[in-house]
C-alpha atoms as a PDB file:
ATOM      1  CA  UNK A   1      74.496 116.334  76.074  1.00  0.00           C
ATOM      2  CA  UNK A   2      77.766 116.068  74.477  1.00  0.00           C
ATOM      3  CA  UNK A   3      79.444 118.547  76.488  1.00  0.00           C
ATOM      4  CA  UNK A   4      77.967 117.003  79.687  1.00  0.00           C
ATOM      5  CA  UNK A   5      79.646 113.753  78.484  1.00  0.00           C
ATOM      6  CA  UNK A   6      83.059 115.721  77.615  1.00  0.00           C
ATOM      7  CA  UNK A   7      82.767 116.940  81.181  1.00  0.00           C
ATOM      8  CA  UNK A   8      82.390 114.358  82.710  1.00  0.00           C
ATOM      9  CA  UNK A   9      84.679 111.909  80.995  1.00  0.00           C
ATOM     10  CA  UNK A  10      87.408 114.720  81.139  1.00  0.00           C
ATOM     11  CA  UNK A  11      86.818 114.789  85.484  1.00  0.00           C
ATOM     12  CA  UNK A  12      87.191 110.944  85.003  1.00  0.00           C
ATOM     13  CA  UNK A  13      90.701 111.260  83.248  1.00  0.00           C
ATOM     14  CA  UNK A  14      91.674 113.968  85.678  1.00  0.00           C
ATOM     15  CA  UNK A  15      91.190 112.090  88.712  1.00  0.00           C
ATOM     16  CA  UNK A  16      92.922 109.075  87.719  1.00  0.00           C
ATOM     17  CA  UNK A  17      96.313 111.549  86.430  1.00  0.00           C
ATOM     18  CA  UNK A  18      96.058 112.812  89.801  1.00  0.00           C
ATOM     19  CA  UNK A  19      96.380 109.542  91.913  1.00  0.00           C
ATOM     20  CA  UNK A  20     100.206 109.885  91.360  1.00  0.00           C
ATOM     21  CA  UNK A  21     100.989 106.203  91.094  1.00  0.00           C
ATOM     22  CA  UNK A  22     100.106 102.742  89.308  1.00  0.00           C
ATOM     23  CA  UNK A  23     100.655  99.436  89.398  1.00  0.00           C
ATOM     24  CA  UNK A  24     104.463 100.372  87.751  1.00  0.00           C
ATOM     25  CA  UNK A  25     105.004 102.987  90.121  1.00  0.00           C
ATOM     26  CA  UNK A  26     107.485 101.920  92.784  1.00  0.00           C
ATOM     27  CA  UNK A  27     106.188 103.403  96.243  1.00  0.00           C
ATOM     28  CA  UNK A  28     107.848 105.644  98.340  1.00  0.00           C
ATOM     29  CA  UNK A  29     107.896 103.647 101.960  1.00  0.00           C
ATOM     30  CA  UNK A  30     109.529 106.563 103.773  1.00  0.00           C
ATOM     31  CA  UNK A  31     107.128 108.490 106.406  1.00  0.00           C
ATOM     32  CA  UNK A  32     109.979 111.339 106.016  1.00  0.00           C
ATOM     33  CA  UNK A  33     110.066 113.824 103.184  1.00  0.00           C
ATOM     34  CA  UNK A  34     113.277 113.503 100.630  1.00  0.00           C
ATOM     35  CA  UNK A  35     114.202 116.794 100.695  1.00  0.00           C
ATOM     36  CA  UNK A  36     113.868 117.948 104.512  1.00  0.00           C
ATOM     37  CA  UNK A  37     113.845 114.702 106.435  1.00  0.00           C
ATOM     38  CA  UNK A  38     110.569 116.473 108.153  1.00  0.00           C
ATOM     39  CA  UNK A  39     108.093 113.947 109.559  1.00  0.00           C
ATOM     40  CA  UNK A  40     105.641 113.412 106.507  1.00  0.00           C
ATOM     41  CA  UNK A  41     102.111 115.516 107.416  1.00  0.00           C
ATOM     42  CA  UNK A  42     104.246 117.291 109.764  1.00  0.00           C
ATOM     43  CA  UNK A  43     103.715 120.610 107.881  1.00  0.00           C
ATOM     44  CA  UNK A  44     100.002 120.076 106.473  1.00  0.00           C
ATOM     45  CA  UNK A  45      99.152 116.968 103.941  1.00  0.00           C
ATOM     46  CA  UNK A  46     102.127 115.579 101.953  1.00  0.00           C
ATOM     47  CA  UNK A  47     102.670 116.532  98.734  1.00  0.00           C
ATOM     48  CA  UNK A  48     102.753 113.416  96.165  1.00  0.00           C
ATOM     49  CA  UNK A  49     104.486 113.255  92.673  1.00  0.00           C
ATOM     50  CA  UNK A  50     105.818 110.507  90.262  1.00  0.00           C
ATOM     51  CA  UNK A  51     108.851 111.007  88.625  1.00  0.00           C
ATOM     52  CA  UNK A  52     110.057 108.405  85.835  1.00  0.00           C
ATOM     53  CA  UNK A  53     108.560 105.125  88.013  1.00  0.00           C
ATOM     54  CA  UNK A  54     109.036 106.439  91.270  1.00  0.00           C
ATOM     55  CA  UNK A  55     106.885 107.772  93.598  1.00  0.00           C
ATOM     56  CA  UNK A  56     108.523 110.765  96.225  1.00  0.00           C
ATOM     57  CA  UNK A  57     106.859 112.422  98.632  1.00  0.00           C
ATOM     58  CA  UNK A  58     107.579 116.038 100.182  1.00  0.00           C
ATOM     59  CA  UNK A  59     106.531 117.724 103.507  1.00  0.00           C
ATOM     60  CA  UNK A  60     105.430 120.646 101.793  1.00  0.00           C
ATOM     61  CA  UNK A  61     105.372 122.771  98.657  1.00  0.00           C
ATOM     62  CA  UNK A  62     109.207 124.190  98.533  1.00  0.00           C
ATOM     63  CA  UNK A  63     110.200 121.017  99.210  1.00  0.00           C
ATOM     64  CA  UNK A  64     109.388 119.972  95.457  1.00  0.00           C
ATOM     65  CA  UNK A  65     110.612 123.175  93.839  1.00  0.00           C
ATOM     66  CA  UNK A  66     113.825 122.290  95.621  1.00  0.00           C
ATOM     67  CA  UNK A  67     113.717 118.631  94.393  1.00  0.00           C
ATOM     68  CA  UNK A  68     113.413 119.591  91.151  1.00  0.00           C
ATOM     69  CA  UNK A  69     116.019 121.899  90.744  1.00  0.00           C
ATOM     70  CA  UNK A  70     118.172 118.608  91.434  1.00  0.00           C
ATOM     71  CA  UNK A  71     115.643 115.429  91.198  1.00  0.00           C
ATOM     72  CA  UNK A  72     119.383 112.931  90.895  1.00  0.00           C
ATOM     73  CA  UNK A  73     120.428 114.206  94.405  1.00  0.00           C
ATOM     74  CA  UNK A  74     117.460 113.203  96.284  1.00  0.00           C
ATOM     75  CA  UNK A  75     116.771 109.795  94.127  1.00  0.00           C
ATOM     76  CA  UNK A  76     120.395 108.711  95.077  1.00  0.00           C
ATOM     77  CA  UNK A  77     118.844 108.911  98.848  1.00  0.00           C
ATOM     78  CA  UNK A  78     115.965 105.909  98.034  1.00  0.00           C
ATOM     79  CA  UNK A  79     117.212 102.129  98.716  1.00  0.00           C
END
């Protein structure tokens, strides 16, 4: 019983890390990605992270490794 309850309660927390934003989170209002300027869902579902209180959103996968080699250069671009 208690590891159902662990289980379960640990999906909970999970889910709610995963939602990438909260009330704090300033929005990312762009339907382009950051790094490529590609059409968002162009190039399958957008990816979604928070960084600090700002939520970015990428066109696909390499997009965020190359964001995060150099997160300053690509913040500078929101208003």
């Amino acid at each position: 019983m208690k590891t159902t309850l662990v289980l379960f309660l640990t999906a909970i927390l999970a889910s709610c890390a995963s939602s990438g934003s909260s009330a704090t989170t300033k929005r990312y209002t762009a339907d382009t990605c950051i790094v490529g300027d590609n059409k968002l869902g162009s190039m399958g579902t957008p990816v979604t992270k928070v960084y600090g209180d700002q939520e970015v959103k990428f066109c696909c996968k390499p997009c965020v490794a190359k964001f995060e080699k150099n997160p300053s250069k690509y913040l500078a671009k929101l208003p």
